[in-house]
C-alpha atoms as a PDB file:
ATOM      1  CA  UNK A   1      14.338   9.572  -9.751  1.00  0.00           C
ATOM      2  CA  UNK A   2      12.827   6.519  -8.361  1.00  0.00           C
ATOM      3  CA  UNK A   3       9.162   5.442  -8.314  1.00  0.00           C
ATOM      4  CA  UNK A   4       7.851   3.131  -5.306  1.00  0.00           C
ATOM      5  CA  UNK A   5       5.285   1.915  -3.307  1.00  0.00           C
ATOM      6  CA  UNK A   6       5.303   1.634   0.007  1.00  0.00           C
ATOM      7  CA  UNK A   7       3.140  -1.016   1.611  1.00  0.00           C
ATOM      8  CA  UNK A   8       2.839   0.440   5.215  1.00  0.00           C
ATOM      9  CA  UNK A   9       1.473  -2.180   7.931  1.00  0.00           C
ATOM     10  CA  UNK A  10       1.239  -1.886  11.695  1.00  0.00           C
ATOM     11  CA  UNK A  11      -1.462  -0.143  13.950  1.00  0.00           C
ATOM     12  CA  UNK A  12      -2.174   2.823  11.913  1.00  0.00           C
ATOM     13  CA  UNK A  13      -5.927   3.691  12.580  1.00  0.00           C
ATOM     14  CA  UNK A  14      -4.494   7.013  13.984  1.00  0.00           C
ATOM     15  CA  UNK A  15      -5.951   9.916  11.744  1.00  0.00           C
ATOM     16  CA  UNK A  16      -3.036  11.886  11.548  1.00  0.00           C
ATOM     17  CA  UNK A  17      -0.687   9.329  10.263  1.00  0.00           C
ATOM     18  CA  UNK A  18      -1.664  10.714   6.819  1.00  0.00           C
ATOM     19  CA  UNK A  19      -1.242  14.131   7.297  1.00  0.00           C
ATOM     20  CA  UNK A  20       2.396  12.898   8.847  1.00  0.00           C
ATOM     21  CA  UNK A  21       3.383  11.424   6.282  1.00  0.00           C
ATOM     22  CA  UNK A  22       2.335  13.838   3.390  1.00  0.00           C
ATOM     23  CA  UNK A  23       4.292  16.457   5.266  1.00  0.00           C
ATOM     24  CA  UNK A  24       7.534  14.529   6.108  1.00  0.00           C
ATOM     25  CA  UNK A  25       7.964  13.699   2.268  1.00  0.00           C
ATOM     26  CA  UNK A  26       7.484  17.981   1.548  1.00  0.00           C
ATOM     27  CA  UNK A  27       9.809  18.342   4.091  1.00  0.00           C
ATOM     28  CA  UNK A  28      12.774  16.499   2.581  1.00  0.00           C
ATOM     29  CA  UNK A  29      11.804  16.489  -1.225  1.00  0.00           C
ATOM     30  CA  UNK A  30       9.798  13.277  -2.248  1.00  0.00           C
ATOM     31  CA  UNK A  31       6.385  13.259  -3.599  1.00  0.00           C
ATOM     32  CA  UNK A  32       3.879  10.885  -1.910  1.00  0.00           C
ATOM     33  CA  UNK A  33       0.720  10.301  -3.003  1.00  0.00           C
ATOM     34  CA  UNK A  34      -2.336   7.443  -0.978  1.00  0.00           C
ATOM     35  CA  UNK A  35      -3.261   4.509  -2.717  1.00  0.00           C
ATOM     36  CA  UNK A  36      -4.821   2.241  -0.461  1.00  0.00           C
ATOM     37  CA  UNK A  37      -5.322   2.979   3.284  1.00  0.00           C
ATOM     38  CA  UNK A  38      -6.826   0.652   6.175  1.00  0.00           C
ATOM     39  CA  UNK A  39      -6.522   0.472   9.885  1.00  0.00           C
ATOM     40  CA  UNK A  40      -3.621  -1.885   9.573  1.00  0.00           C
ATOM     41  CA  UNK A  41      -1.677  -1.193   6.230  1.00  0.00           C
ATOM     42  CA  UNK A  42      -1.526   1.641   3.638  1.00  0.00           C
ATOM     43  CA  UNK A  43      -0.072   1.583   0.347  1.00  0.00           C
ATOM     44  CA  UNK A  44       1.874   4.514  -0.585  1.00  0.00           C
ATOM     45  CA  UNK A  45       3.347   5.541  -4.095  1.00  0.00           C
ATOM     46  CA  UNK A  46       6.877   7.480  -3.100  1.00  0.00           C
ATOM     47  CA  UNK A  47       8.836   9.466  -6.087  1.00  0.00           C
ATOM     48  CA  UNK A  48      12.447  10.812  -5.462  1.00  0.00           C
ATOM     49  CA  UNK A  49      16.223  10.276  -5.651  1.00  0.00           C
ATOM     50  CA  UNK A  50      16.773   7.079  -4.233  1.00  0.00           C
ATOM     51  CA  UNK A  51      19.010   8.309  -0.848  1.00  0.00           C
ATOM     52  CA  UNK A  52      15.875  10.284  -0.323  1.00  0.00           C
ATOM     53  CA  UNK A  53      13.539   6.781  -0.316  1.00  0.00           C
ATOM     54  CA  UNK A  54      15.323   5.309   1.858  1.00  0.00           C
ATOM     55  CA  UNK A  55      15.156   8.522   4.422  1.00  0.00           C
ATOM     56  CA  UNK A  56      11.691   8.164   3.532  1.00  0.00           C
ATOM     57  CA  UNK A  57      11.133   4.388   4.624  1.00  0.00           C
ATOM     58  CA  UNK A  58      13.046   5.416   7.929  1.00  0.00           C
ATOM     59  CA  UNK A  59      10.922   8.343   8.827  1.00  0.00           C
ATOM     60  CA  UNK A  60       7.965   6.238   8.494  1.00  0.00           C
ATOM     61  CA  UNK A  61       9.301   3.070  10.672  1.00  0.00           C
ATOM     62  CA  UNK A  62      10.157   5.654  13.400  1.00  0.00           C
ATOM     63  CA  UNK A  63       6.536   7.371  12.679  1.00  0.00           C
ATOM     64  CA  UNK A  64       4.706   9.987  14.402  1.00  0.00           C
ATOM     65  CA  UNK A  65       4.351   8.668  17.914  1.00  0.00           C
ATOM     66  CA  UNK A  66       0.078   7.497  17.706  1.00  0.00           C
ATOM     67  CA  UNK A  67       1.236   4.672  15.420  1.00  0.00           C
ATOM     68  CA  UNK A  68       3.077   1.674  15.307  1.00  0.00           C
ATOM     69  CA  UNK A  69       4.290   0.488  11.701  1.00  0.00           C
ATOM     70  CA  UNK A  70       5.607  -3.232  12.330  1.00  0.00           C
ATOM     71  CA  UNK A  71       7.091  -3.121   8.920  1.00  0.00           C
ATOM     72  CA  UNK A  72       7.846  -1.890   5.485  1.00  0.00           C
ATOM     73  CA  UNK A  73       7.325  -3.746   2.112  1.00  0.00           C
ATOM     74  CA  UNK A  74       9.133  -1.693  -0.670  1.00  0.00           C
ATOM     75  CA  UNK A  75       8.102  -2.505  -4.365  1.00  0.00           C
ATOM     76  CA  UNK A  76       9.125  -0.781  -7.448  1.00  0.00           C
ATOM     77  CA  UNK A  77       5.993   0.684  -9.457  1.00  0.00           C
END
């Protein structure tokens, strides 16, 4: 099991972008908890097998379609 965060930045003012992304990481097995959030980046700490981080980070570039995430700044915690 890996620990990150995810430093999230792009147009994400959209108020479902949270509720997105909380669900995506039930549905494939990480945990995901807020850290930070802001109209334009969100901090995100990610815990789960490393394959499943990476699905993670993916999920979130291709996002739910009210947001634009420009890119993705992976750091270990």
């Amino acid at each position: 099991m890996l620990s990150e965060v995810f430093v999230i930045e792009g147009v994400l003012s959209a108020p479902t972008f949270e509720g997105w992304v909380r669900s995506h990481a039930d549905r494939i097995g990480v945990a995901a908890r807020f850290r930070e959030s802001g109209a334009d980046s969100v901090s995100v700490l990610v815990e789960g097998p490393p394959a499943l981080l990476d699905a993670m980070e993916m999920a979130c570039l291709l996002g739910p379609i009210d947001v634009w995430v420009e890119r993705i700044v992976r750091e270990a915690a």
